[in-house]
Protein backbone atom coordinates (compact mmCIF):
# COMPACT_ATOMS: atom_id res chain seq x y z
CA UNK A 1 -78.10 -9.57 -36.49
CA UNK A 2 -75.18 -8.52 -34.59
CA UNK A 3 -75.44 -5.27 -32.87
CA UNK A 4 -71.60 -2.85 -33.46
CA UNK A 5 -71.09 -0.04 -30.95
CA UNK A 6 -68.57 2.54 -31.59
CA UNK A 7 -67.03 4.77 -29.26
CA UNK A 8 -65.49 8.06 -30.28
CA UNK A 9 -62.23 9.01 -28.64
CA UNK A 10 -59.86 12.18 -28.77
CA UNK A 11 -57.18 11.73 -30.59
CA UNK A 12 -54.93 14.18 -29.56
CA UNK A 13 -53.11 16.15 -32.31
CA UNK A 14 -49.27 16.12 -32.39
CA UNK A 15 -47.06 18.87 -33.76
CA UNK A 16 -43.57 18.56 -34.62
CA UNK A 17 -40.12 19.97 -33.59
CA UNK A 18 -37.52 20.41 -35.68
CA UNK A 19 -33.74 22.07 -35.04
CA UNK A 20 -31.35 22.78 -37.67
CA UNK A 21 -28.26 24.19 -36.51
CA UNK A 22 -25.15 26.32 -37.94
CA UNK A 23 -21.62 24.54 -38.05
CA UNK A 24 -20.77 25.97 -34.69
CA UNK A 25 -23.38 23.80 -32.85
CA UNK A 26 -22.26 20.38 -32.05
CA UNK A 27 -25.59 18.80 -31.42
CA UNK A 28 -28.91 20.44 -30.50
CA UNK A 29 -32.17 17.85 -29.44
CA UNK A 30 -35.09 18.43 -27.77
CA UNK A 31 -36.55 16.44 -25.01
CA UNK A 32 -39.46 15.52 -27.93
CA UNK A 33 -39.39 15.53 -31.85
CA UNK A 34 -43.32 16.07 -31.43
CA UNK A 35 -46.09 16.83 -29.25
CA UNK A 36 -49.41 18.07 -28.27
CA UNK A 37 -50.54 21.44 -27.77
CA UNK A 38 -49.37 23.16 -24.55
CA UNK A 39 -46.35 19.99 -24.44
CA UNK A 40 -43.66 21.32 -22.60
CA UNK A 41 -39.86 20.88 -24.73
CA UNK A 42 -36.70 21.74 -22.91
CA UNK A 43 -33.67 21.89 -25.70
CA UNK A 44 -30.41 20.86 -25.05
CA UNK A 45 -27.79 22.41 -27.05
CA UNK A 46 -23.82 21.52 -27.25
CA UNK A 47 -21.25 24.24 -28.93
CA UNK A 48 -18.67 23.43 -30.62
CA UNK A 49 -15.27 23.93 -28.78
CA UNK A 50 -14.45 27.54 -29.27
CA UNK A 51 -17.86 28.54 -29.81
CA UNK A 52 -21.50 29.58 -27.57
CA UNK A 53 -24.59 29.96 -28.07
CA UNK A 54 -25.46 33.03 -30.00
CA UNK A 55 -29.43 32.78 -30.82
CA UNK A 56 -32.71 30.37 -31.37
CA UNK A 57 -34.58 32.00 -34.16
CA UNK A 58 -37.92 30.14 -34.63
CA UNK A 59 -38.40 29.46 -37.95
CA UNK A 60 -42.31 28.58 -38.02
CA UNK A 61 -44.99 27.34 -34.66
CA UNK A 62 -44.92 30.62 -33.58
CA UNK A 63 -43.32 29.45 -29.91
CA UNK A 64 -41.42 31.65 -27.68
CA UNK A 65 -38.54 30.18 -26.61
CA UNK A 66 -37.04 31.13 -23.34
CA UNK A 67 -33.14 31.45 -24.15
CA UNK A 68 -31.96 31.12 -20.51
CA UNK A 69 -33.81 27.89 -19.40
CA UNK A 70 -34.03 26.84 -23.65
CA UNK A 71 -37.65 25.78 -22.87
CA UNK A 72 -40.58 26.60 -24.86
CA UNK A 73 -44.77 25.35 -24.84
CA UNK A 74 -45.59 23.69 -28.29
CA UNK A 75 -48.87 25.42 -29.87
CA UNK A 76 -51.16 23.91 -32.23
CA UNK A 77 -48.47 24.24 -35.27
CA UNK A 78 -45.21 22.49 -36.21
CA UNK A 79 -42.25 24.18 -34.40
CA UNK A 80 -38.82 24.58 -36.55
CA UNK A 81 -36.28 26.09 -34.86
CA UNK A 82 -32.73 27.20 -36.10
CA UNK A 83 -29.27 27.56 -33.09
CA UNK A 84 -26.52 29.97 -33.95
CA UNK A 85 -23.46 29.81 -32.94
CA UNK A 86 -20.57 32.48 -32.39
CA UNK A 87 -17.13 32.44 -31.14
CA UNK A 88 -16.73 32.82 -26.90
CA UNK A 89 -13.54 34.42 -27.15
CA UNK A 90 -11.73 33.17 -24.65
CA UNK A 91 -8.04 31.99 -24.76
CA UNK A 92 -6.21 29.84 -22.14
CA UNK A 93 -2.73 31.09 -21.06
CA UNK A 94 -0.20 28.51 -21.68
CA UNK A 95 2.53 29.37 -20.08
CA UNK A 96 3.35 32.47 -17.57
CA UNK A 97 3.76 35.76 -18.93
CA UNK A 98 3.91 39.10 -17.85
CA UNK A 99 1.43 41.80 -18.77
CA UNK A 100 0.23 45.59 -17.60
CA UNK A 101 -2.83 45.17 -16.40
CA UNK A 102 -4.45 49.14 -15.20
CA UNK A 103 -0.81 50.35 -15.90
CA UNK A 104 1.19 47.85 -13.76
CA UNK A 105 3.05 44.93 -14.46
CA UNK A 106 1.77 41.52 -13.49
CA UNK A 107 2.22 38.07 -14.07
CA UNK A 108 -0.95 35.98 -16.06
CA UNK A 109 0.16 32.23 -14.69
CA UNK A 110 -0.49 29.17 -17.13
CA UNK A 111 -3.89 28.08 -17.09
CA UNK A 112 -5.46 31.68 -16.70
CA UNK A 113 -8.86 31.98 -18.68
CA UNK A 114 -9.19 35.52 -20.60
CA UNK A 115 -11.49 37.06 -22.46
CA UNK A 116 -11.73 39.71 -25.60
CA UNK A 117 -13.65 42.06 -24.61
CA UNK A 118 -15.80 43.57 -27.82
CA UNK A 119 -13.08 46.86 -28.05
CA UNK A 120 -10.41 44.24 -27.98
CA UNK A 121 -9.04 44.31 -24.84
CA UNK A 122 -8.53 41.18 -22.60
CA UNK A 123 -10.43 41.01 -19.12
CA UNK A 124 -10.64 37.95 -16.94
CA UNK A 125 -10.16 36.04 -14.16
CA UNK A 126 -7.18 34.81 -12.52
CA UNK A 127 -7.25 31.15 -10.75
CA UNK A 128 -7.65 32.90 -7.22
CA UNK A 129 -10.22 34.79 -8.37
CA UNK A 130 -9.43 37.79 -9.18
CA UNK A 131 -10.83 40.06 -11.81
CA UNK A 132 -8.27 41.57 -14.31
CA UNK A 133 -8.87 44.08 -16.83
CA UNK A 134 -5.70 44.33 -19.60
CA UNK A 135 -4.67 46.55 -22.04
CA UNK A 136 -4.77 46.06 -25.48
CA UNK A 137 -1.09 44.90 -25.92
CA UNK A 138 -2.32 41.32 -25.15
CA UNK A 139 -2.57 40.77 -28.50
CA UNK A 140 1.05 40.89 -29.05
CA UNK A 141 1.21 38.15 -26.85
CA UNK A 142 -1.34 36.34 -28.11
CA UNK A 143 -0.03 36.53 -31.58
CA UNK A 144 3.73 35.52 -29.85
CA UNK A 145 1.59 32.43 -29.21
CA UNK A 146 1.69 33.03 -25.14
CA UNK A 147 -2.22 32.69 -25.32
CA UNK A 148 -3.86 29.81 -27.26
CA UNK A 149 -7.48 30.23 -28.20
CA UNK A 150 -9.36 27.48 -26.77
């Protein structure tokens, strides 16, 4: 008679990740499609040009993700996650232009980065550096096409 000896060993459980994204998000992974319990998963997420990040909404695992680093610690469920995208509002100067920025004239030179502010004024930054508030009547320029959004 032969003699059989069996040997029990933990089998770890493995949950799931899963990211759907909106049209505005070029590619989001994570550094695992699955894992065990208390598995670290850092996300890497790509907007599309023109667009930033707007939110990670989890879906179902109940996970908190941690929007700054995009890491999160898998529980004992399958995680489903769902990136949002909005626009960054910025525009690109493409060639120089004069503005009135605090109620004097300057000069925006090409390749100055601006952006709307939410009341729909322009602020930015300059290549030296400076930081430049303008007035609403940016827009005329960029509907002139003196500003490109980027």
């Amino acid at each position: 008679m032969k003699k059989l000896n069996l040997h029990l060993f933990d089998d770890p459980v493995t949950y799931t990740v899963t990211i759907y994204k909106d049209s505005g998000i070029s590619a989001a992974t994570a550094s695992a499609d699955s894992g065990a319990a208390e598995t670290e998963i850092t996300l890497t997420i790509t907007p599309a040009t023109g667009k930033e990040l707007e939110d990670i909404i989890v879906l179902a695992g109940g996970v908190t993700v941690n929007k700054t680093t995009k890491k999160f610690t898998i529980g004992t469920a399958n995680v489903v996650l769902y990136v949002t995208s909005k626009a960054n509002n910025l525009y690109k100067v493409t060639e120089e232009c004069k503005v009135c920025v605090n109620d004097a004239w300057t000069t925006l030179h090409k390749n100055v980065i601006v952006e709307r502010t939410p009341a729909g004024g322009i602020k930015g930054v300059t290549c030296d550096g400076t930081a430049i508030t303008v007035n609403a009547g940016i827009q005329n320029l960029i509907d002139q096409g003196y500003l490109v959004k980027m």
